[in-house]
N, C-alpha and C. Protein backbone atom coordinates (compact mmCIF):
# COMPACT_ATOMS: atom_id res chain seq x y z
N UNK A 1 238.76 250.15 98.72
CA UNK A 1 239.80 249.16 98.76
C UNK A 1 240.24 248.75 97.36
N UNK A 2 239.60 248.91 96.40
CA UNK A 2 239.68 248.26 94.83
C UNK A 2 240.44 249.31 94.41
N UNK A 3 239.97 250.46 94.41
CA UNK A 3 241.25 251.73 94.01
C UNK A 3 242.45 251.06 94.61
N UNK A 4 242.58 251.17 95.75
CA UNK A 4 244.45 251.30 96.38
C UNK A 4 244.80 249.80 95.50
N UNK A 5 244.02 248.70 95.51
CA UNK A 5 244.88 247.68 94.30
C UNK A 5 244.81 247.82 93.47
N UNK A 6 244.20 248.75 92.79
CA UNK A 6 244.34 248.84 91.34
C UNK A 6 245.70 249.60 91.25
N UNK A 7 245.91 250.62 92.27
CA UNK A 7 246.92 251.75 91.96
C UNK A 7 248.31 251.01 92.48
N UNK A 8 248.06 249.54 93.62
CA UNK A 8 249.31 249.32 93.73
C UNK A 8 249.86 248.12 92.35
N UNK A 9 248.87 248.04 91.55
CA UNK A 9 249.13 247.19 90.50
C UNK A 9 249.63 247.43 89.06
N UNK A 10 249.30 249.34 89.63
CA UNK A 10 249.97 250.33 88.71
C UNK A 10 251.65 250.41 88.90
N UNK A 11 251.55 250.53 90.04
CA UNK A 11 252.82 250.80 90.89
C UNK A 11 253.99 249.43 90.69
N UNK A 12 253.44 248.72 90.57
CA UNK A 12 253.91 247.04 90.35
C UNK A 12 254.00 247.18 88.79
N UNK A 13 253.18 247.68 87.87
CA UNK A 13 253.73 247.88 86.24
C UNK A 13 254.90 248.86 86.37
N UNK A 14 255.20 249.50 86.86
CA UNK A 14 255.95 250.89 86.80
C UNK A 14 257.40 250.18 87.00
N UNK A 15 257.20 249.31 88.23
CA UNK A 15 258.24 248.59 89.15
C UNK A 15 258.71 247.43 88.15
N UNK A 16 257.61 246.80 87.37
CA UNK A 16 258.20 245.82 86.19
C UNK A 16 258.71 246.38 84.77
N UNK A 17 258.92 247.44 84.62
CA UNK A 17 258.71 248.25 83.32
C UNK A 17 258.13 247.98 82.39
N UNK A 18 256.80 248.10 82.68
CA UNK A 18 255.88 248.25 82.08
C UNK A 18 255.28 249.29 80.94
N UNK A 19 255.58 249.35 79.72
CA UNK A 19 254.89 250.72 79.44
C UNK A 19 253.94 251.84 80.05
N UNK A 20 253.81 252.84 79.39
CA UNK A 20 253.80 254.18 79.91
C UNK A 20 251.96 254.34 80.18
N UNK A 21 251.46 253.91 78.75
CA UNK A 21 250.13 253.38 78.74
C UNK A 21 249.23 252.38 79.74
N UNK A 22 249.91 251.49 80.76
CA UNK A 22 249.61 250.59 81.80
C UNK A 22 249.06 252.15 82.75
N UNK A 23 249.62 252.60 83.02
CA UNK A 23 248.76 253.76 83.62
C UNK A 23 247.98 254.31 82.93
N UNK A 24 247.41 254.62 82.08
CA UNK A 24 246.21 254.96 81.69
C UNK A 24 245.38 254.19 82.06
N UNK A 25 245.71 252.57 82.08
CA UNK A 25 244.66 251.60 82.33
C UNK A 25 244.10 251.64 83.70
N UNK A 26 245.16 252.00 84.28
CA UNK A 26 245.07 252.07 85.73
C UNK A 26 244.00 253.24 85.65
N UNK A 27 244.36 254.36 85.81
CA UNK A 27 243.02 255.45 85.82
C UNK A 27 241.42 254.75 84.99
N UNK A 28 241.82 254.29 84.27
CA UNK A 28 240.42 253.73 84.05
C UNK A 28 239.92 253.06 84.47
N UNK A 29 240.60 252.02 84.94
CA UNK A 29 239.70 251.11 86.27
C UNK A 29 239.63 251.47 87.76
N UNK A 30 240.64 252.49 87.93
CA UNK A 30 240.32 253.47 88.95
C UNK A 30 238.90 253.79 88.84
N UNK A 31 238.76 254.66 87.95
CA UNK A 31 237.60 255.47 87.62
C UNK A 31 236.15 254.52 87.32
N UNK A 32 236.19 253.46 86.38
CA UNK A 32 235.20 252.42 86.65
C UNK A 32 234.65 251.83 88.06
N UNK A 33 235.91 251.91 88.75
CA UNK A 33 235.65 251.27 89.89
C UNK A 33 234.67 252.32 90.52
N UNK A 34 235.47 253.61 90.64
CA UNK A 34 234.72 254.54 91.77
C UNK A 34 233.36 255.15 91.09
N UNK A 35 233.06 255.38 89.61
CA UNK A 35 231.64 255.61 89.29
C UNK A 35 230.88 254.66 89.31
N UNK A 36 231.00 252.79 89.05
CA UNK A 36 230.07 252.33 88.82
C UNK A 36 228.87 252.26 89.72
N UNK A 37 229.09 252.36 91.22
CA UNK A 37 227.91 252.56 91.74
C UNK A 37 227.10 253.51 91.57
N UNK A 38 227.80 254.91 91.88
CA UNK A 38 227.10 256.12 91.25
C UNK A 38 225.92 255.69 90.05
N UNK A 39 226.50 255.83 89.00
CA UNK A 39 225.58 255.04 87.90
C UNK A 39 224.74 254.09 87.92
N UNK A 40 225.26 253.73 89.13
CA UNK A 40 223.82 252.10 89.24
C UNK A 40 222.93 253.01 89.57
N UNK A 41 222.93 253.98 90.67
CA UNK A 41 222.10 254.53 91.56
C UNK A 41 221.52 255.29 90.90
N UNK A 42 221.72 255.77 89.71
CA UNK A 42 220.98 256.52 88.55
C UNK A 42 219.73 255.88 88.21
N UNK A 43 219.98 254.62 88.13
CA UNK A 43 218.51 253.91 87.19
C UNK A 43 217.70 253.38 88.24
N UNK A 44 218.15 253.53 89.76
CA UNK A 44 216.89 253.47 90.90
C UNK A 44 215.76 254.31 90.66
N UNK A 45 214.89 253.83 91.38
CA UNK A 45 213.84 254.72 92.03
C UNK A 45 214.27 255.60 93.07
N UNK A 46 214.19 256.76 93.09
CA UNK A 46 213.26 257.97 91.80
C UNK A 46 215.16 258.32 91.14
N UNK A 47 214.36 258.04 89.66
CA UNK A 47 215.72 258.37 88.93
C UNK A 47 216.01 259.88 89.22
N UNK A 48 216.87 260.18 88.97
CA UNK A 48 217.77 261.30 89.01
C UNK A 48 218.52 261.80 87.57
N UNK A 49 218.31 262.79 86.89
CA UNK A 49 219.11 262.70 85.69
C UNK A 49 220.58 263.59 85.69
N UNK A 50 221.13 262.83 84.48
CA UNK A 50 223.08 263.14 84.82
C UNK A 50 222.82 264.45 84.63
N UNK A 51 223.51 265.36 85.63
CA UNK A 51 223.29 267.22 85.66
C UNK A 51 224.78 267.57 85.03
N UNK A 52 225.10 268.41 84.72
CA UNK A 52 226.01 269.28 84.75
C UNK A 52 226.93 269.32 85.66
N UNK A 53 226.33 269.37 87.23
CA UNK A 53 227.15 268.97 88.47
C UNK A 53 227.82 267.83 88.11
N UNK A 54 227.14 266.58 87.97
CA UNK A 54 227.75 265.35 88.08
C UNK A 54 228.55 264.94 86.93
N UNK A 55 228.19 265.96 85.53
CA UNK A 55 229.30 265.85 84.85
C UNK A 55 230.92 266.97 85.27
N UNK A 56 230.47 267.67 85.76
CA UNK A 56 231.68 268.43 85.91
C UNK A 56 232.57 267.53 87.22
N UNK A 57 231.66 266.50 88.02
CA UNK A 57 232.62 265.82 89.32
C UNK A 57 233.28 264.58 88.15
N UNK A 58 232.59 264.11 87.71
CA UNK A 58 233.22 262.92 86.45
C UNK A 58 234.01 263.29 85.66
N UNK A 59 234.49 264.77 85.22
CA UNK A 59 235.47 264.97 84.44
C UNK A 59 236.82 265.41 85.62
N UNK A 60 236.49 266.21 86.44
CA UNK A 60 237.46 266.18 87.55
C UNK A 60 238.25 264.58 88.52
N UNK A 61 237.11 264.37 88.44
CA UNK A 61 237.72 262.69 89.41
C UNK A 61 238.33 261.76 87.94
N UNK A 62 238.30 262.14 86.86
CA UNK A 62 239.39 261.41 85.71
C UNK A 62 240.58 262.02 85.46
N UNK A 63 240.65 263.37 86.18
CA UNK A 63 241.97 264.43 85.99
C UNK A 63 242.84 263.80 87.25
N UNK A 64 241.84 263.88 88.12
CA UNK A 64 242.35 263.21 89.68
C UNK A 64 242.97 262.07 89.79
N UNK A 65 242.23 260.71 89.05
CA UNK A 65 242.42 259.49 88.95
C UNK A 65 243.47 259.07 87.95
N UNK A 66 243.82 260.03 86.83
CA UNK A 66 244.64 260.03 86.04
C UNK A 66 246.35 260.56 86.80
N UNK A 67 246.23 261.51 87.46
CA UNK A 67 247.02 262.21 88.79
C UNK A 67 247.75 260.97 89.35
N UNK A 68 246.63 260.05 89.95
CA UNK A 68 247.02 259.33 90.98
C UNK A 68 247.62 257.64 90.29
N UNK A 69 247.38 257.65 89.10
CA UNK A 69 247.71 256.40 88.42
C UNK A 69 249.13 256.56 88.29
N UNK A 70 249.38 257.92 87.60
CA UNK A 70 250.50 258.39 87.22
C UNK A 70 251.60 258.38 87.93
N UNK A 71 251.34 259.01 89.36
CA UNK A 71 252.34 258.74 90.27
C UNK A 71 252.02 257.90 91.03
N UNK A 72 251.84 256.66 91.05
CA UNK A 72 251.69 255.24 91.49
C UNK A 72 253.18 254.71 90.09
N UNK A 73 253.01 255.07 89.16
CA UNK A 73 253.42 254.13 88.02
C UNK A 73 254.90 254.85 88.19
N UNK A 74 255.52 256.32 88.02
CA UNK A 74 256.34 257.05 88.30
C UNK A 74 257.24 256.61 90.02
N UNK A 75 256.39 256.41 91.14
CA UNK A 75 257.01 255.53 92.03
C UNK A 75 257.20 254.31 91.96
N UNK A 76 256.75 253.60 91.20
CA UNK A 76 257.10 252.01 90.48
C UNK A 76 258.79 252.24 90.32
N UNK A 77 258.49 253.30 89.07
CA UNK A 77 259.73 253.02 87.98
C UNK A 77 261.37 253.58 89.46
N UNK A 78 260.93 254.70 89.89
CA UNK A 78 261.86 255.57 90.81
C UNK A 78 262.25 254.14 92.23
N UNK A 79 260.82 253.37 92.51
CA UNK A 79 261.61 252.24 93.38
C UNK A 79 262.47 250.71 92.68
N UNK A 80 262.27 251.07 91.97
CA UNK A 80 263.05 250.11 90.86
C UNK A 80 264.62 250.85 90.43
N UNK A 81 264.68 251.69 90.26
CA UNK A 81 265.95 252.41 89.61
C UNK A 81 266.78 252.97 91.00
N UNK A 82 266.24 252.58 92.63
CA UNK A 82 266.43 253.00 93.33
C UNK A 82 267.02 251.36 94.27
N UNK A 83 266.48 250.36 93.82
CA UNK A 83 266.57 249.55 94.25
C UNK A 83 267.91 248.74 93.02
N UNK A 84 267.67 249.03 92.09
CA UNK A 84 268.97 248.87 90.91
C UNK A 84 270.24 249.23 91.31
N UNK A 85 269.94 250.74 91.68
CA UNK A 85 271.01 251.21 92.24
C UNK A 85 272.52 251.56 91.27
């Protein structure tokens, strides 16, 4: 649920013209949002150490999350210039 408001808050910078950089922010608290548990669950019992796997899903889900900020912020600007008219 914290992703889709983060991304409709992207979508709401896009829609206010917001700079281009407000989406970056967005992917990053995208991405904070959706690893921080992961990472909690690291320093449980029985730890688990960061593999290769879990770095190669953490660099993909920031390509992803970066994807999805982007066009959140890109439909901002397109329902704004659409609604301008």
């Amino acid at each position: 649920m914290l992703e889709a408001l983060i991304l409709a808050a992207v979508a709401g910078a896009g829609y206010a013209d917001a700079p281009w950089w407000s989406a970056l922010l967005g992917a990053v608290a995208v991405t904070l949002s959706a690893w921080w548990r992961k990472v909690h669950l690291l320093r449980q019992h029985p730890r688990v150490s960061f593999s290769t796997k879990m770095t190669a899903y953490l660099v993909v889900s920031i390509v992803i999350n970066l994807g999805f900020a982007l066009g959140s912020y890109l439909a901002g600007r397109l329902l704004r210039g659409w609604l301008d008219g």
